[in-house]
PDB file of N, CA and C in Angstrom:
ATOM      1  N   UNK A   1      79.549 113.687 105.813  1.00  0.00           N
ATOM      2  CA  UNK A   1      80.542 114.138 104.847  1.00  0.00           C
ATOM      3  C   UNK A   1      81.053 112.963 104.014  1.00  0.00           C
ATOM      4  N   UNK A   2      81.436 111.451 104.574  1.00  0.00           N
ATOM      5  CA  UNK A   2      81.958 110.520 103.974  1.00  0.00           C
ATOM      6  C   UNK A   2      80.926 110.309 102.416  1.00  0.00           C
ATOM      7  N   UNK A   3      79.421 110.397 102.762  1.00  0.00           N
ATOM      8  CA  UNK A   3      78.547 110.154 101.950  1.00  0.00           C
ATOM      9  C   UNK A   3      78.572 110.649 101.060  1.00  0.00           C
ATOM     10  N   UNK A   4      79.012 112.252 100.921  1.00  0.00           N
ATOM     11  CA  UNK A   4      79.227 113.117 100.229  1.00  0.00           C
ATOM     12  C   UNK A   4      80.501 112.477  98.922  1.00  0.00           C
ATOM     13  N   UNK A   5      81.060 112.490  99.949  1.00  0.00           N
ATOM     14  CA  UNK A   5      82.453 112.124  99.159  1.00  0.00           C
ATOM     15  C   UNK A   5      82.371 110.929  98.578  1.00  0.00           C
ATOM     16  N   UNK A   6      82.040 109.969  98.782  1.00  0.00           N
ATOM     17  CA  UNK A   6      81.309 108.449  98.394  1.00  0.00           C
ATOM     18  C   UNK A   6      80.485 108.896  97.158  1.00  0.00           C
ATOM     19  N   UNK A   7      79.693 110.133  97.299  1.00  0.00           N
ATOM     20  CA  UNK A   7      79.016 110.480  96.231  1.00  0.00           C
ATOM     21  C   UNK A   7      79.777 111.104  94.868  1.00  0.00           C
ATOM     22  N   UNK A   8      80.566 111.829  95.594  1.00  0.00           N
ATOM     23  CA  UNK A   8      81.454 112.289  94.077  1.00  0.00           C
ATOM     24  C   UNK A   8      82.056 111.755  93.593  1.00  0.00           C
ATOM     25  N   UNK A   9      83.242 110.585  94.312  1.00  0.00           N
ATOM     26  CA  UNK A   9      84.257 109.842  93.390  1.00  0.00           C
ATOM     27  C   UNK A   9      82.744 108.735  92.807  1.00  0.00           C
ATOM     28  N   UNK A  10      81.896 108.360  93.130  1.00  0.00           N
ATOM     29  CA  UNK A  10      80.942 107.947  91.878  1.00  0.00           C
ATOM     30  C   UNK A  10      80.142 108.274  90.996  1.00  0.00           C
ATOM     31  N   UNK A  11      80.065 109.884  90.842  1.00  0.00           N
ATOM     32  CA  UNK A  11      80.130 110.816  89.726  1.00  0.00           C
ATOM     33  C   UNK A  11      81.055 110.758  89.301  1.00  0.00           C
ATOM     34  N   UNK A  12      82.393 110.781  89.938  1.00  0.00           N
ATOM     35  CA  UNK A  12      83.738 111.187  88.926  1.00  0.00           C
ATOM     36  C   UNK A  12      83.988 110.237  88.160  1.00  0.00           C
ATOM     37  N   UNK A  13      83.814 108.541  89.096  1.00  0.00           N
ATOM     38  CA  UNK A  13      83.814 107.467  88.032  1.00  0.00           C
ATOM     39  C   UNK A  13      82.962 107.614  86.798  1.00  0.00           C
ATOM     40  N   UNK A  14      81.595 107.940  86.731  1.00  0.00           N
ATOM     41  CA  UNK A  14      80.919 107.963  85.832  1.00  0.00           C
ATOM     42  C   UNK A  14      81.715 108.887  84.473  1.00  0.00           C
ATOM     43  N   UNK A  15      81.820 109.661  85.128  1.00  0.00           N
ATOM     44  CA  UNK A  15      82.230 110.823  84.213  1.00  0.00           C
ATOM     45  C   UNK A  15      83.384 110.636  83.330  1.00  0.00           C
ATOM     46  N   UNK A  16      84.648 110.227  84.245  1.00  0.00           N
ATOM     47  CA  UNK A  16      85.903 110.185  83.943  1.00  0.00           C
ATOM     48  C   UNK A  16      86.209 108.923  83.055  1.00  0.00           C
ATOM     49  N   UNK A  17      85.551 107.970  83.013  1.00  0.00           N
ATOM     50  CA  UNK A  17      85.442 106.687  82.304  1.00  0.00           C
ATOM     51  C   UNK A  17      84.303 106.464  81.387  1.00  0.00           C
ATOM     52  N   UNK A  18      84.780 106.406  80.403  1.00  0.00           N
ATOM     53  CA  UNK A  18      84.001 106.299  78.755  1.00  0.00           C
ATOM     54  C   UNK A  18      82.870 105.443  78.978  1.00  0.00           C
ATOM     55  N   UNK A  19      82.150 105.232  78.331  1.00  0.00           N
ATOM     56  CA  UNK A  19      80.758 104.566  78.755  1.00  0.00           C
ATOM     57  C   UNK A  19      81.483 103.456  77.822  1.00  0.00           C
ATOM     58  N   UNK A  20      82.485 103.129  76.456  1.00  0.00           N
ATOM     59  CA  UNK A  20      82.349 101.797  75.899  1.00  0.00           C
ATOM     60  C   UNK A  20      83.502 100.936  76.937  1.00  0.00           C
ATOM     61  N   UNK A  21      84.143 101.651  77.460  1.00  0.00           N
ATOM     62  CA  UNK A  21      85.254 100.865  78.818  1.00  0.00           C
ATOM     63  C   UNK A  21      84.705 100.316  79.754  1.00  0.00           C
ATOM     64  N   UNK A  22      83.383 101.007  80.003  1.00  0.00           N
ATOM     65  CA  UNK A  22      82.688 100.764  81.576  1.00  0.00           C
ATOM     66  C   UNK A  22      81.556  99.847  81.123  1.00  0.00           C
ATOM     67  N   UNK A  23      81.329  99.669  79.865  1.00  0.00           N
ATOM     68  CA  UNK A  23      80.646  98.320  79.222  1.00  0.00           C
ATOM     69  C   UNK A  23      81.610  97.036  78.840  1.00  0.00           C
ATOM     70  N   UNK A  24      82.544  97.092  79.284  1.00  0.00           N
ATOM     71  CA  UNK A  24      83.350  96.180  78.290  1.00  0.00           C
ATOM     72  C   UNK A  24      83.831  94.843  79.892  1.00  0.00           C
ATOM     73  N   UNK A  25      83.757  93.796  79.567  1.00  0.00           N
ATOM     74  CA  UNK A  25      84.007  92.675  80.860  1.00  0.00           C
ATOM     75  C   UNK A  25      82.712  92.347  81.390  1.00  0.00           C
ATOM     76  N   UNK A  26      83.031  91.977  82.870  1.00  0.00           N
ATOM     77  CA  UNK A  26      81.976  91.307  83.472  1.00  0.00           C
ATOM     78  C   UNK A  26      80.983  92.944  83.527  1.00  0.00           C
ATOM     79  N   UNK A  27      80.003  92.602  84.396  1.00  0.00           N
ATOM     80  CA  UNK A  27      79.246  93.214  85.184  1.00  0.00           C
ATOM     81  C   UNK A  27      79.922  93.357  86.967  1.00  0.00           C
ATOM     82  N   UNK A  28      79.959  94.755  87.359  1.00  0.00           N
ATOM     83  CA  UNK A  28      80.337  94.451  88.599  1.00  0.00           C
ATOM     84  C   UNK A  28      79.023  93.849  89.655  1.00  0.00           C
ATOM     85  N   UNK A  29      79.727  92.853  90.425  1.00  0.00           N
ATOM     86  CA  UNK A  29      79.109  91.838  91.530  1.00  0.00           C
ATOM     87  C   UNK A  29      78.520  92.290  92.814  1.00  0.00           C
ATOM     88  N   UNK A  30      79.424  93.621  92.927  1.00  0.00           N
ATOM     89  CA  UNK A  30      78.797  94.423  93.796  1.00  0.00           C
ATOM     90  C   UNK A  30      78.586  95.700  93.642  1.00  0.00           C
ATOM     91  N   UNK A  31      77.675  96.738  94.177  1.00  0.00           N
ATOM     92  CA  UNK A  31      77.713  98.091  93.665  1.00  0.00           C
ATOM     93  C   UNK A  31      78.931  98.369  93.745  1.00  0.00           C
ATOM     94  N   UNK A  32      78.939  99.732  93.461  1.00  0.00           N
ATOM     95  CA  UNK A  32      80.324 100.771  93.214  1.00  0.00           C
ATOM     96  C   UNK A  32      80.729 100.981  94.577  1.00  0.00           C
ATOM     97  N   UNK A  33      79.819 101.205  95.286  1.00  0.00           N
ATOM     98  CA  UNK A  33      79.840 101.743  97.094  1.00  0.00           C
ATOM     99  C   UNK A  33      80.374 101.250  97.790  1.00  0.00           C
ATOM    100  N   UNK A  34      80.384  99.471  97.641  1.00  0.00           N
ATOM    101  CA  UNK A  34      80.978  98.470  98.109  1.00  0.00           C
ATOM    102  C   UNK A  34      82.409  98.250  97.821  1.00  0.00           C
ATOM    103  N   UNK A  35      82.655  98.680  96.633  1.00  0.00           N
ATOM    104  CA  UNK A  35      83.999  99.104  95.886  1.00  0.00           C
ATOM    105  C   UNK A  35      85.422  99.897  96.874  1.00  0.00           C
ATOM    106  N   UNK A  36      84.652 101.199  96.915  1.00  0.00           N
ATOM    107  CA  UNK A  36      84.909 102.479  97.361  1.00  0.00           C
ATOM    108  C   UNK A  36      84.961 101.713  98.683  1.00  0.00           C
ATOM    109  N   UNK A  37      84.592 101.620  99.115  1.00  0.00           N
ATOM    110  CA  UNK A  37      84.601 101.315 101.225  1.00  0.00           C
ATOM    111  C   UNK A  37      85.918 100.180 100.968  1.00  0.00           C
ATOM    112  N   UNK A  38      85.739  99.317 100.420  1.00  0.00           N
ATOM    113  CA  UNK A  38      87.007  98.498 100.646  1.00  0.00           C
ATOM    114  C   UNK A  38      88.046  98.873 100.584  1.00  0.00           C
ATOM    115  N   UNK A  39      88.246  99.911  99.250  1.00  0.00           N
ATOM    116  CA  UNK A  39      89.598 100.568  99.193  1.00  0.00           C
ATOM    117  C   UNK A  39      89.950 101.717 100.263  1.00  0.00           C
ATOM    118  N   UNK A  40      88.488 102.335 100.684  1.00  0.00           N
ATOM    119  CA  UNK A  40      88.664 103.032 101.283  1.00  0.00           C
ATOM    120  C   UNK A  40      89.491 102.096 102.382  1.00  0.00           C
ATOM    121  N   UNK A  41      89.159 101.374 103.147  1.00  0.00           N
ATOM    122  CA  UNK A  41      89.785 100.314 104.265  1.00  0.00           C
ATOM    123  C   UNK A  41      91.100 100.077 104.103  1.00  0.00           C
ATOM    124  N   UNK A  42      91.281  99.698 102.911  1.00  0.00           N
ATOM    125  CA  UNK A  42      92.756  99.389 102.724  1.00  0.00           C
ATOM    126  C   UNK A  42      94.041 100.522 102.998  1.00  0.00           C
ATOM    127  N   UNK A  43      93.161 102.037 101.606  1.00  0.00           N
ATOM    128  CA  UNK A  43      93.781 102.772 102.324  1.00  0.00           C
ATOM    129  C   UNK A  43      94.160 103.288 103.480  1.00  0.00           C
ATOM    130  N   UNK A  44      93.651 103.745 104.434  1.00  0.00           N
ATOM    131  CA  UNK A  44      93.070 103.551 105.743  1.00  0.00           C
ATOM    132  C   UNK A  44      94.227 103.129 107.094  1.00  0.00           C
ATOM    133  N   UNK A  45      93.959 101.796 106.554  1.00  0.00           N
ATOM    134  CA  UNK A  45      94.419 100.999 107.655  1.00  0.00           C
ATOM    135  C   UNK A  45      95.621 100.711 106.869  1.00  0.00           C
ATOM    136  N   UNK A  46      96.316 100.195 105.811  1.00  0.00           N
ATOM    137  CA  UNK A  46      97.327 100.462 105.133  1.00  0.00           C
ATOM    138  C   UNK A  46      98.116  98.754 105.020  1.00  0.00           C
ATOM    139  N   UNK A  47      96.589  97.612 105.491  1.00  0.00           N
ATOM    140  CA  UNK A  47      96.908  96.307 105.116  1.00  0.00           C
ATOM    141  C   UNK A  47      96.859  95.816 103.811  1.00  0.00           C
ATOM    142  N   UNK A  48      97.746  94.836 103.724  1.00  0.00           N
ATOM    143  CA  UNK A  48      97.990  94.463 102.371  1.00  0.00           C
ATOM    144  C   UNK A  48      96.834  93.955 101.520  1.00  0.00           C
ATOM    145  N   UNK A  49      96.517  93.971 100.407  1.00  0.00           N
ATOM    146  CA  UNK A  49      95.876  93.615  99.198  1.00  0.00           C
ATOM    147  C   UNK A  49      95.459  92.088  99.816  1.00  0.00           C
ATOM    148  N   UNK A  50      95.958  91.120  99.629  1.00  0.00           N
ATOM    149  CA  UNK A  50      95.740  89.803 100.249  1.00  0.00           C
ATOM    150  C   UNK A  50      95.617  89.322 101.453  1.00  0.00           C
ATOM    151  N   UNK A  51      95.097  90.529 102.321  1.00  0.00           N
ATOM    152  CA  UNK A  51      95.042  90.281 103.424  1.00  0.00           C
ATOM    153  C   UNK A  51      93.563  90.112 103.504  1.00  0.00           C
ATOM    154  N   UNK A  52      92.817  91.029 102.798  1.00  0.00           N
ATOM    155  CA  UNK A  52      91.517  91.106 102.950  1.00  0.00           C
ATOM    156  C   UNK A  52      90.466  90.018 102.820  1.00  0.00           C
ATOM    157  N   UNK A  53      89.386  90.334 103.818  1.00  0.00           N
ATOM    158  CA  UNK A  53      88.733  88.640 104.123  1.00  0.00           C
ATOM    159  C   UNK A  53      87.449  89.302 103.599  1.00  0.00           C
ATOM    160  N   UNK A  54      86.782  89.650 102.314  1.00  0.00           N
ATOM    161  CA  UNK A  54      85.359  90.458 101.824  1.00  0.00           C
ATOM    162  C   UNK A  54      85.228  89.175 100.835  1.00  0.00           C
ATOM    163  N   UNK A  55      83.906  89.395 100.425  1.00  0.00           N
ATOM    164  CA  UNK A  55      83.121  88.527  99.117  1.00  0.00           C
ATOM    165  C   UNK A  55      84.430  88.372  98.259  1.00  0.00           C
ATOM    166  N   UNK A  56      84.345  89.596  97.620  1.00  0.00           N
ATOM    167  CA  UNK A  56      85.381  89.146  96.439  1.00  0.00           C
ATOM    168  C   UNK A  56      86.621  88.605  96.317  1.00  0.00           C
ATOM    169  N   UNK A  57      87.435  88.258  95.638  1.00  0.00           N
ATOM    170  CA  UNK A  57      89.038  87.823  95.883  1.00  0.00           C
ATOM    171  C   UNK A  57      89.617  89.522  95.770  1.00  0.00           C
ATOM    172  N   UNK A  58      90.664  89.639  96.395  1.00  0.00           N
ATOM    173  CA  UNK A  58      91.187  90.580  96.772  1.00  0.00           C
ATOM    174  C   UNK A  58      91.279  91.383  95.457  1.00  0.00           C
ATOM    175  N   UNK A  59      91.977  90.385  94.167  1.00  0.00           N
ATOM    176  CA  UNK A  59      92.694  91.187  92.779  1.00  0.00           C
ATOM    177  C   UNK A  59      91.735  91.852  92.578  1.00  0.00           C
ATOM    178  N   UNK A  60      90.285  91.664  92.750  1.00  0.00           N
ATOM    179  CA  UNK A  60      88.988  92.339  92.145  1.00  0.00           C
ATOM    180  C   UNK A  60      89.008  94.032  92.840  1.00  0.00           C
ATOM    181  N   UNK A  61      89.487  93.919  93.558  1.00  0.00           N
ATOM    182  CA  UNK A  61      89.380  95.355  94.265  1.00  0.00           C
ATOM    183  C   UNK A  61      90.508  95.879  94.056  1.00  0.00           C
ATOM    184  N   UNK A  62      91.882  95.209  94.034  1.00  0.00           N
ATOM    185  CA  UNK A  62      93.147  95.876  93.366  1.00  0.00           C
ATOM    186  C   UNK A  62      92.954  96.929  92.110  1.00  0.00           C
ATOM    187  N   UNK A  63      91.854  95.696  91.572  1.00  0.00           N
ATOM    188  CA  UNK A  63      92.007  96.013  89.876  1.00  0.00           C
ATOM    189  C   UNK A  63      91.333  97.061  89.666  1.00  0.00           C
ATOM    190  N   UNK A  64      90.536  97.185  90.465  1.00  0.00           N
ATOM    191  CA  UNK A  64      89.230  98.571  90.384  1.00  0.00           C
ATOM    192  C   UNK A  64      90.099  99.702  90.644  1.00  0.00           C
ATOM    193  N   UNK A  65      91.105  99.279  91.821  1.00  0.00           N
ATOM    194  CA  UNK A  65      91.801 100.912  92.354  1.00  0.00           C
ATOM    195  C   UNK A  65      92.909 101.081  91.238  1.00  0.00           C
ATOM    196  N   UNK A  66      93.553  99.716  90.366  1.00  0.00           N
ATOM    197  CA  UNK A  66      94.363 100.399  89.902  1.00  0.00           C
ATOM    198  C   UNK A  66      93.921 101.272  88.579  1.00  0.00           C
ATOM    199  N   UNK A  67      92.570 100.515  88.123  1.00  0.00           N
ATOM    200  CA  UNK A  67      91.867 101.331  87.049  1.00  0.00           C
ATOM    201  C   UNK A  67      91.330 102.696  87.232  1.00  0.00           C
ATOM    202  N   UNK A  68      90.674 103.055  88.424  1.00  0.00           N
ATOM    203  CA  UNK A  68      90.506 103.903  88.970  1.00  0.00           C
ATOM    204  C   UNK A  68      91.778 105.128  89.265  1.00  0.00           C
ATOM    205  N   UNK A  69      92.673 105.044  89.643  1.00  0.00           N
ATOM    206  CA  UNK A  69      94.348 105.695  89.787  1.00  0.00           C
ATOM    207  C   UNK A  69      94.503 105.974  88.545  1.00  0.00           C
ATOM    208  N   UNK A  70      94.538 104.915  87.406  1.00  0.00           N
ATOM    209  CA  UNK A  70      95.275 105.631  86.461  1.00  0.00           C
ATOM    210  C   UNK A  70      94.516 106.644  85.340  1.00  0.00           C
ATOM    211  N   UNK A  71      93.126 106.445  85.555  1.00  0.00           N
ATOM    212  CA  UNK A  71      92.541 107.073  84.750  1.00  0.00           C
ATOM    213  C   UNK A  71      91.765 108.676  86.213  1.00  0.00           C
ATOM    214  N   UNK A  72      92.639 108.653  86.918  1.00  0.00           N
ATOM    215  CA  UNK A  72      92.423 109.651  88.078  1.00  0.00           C
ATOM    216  C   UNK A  72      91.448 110.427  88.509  1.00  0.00           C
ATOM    217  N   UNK A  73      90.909 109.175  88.999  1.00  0.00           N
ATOM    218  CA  UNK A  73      89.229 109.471  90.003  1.00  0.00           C
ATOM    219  C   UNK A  73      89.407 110.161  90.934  1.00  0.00           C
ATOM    220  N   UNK A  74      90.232 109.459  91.816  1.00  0.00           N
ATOM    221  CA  UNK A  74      90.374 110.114  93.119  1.00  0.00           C
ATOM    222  C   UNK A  74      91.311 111.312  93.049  1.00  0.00           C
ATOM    223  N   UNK A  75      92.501 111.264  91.838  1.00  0.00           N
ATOM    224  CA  UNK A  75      92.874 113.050  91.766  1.00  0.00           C
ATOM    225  C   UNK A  75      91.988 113.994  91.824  1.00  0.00           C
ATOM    226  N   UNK A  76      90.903 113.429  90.650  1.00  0.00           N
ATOM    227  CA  UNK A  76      89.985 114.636  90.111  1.00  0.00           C
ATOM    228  C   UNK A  76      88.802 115.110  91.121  1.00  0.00           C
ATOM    229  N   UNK A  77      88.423 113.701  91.875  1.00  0.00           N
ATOM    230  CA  UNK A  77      87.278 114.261  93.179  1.00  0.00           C
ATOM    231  C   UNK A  77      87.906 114.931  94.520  1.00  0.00           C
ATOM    232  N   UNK A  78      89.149 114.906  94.483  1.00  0.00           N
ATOM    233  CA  UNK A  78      90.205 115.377  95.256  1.00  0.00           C
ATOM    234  C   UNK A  78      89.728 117.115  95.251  1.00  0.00           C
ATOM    235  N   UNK A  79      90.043 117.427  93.749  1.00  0.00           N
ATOM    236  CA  UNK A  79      90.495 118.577  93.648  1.00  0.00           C
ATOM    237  C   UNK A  79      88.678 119.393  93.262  1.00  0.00           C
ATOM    238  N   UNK A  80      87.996 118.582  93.004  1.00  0.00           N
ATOM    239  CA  UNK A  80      86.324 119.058  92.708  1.00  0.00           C
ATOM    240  C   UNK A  80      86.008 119.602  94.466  1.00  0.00           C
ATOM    241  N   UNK A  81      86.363 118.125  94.949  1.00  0.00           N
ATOM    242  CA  UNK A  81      85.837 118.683  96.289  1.00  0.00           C
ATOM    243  C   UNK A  81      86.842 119.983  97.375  1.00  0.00           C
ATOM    244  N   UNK A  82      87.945 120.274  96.625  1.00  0.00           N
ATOM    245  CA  UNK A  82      88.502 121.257  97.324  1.00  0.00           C
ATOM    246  C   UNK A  82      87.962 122.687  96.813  1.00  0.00           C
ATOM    247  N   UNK A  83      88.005 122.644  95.438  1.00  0.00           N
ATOM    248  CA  UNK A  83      87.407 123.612  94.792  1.00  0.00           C
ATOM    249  C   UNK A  83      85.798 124.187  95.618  1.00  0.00           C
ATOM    250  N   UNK A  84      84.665 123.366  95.590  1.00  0.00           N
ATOM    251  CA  UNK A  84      83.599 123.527  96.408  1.00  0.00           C
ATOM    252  C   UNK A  84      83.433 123.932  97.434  1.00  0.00           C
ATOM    253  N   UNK A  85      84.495 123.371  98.159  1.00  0.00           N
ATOM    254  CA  UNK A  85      84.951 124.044  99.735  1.00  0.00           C
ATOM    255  C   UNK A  85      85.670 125.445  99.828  1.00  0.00           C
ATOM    256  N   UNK A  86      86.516 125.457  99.013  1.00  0.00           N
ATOM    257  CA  UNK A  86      87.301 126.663  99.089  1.00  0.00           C
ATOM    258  C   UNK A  86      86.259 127.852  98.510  1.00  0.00           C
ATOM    259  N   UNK A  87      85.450 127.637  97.036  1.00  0.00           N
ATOM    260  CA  UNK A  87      84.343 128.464  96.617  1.00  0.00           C
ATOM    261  C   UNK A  87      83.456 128.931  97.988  1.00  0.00           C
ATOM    262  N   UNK A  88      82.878 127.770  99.143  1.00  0.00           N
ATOM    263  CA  UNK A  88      82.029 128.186  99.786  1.00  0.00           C
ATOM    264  C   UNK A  88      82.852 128.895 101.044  1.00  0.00           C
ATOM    265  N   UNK A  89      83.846 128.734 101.331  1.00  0.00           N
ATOM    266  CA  UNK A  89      84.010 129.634 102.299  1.00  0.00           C
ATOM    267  C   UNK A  89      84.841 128.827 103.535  1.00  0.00           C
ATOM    268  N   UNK A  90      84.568 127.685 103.463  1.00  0.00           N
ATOM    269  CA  UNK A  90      84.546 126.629 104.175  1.00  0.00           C
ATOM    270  C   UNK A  90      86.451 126.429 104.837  1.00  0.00           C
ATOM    271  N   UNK A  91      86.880 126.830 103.596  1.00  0.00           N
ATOM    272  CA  UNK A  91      88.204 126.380 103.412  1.00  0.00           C
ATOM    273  C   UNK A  91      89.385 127.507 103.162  1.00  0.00           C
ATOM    274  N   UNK A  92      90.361 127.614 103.986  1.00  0.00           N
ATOM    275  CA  UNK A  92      91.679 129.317 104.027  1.00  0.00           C
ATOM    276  C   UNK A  92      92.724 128.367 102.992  1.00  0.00           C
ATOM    277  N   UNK A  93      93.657 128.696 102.630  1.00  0.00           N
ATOM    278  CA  UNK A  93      94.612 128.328 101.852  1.00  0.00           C
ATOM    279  C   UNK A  93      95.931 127.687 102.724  1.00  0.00           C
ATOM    280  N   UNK A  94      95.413 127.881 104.424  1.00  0.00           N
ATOM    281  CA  UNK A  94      96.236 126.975 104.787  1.00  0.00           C
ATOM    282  C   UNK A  94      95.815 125.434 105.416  1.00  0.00           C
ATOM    283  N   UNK A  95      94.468 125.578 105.228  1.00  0.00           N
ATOM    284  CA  UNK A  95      93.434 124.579 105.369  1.00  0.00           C
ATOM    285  C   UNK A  95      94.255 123.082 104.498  1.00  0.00           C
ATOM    286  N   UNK A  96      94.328 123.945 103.451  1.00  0.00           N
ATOM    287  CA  UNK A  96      94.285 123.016 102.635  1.00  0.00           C
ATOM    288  C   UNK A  96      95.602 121.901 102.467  1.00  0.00           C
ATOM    289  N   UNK A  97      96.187 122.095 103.465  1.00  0.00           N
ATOM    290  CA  UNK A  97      97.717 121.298 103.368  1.00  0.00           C
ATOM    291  C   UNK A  97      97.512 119.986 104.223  1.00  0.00           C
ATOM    292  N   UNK A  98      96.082 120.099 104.830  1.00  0.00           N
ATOM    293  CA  UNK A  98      96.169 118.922 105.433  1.00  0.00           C
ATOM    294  C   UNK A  98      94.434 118.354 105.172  1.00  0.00           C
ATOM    295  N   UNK A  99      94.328 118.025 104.160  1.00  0.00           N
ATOM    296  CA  UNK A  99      93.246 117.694 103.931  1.00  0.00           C
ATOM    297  C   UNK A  99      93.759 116.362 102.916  1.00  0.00           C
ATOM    298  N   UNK A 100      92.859 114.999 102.947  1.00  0.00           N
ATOM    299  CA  UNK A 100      93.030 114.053 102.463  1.00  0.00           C
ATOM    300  C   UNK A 100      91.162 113.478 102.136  1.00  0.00           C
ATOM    301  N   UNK A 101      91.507 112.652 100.735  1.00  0.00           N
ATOM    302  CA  UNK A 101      90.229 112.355 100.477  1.00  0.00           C
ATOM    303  C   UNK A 101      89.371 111.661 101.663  1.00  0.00           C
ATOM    304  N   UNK A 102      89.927 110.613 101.268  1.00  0.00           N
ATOM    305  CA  UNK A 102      89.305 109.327 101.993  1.00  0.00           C
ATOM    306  C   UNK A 102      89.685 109.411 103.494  1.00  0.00           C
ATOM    307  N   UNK A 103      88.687 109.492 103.928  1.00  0.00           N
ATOM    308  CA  UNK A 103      88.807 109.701 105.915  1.00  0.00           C
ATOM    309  C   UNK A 103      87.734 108.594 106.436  1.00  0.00           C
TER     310      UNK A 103
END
């Protein structure tokens, strides 16, 4: 399931972010996947930004989530992937009060 979900918020990135924004700066250093798992971690475990001991300097992954938040990736794969679930059957309407993206 994580894979799944790993898979959509990097459709949603694609989607949700303009192709001349997502050309514009460096090149990212690591895939997107690598991205996603860190924040995923952070969220997670709920340690601070500068705590983290990965390749990159920490701001690099700040900066992704805060770009990511405001242009609302994880709202929108939030609510794609509830939609899918609830369409298939999967999911009652009281299901849904305790469901969170990133697990």
């Amino acid at each position: 399931m994580k894979d799944i979900v790993k898979s959509l918020i990097k459709l949603v990135i694609k989607t949700t972010i303009p192709p001349d924004i997502r050309k514009r700066g460096r090149r990212h250093k690591e895939p997107i996947d690598h991205y996603i798992e860190v924040i995923d971690y952070v969220l997670r475990t709920g340690i601070q930004w500068n705590q983290l001991h990965e390749k990159l300097h920490f701001t690099t992954y700040h900066k992704k989530f805060i770009l990511w938040s405001r242009r609302k990736v994880f709202q929108n794969t939030y609510t794609i992937l509830l939609k899918l679930l609830k369409a298939q059957k999967y999911l009652t309407d009281s299901d849904l009060l305790f469901i969170s993206i990133l697990q």
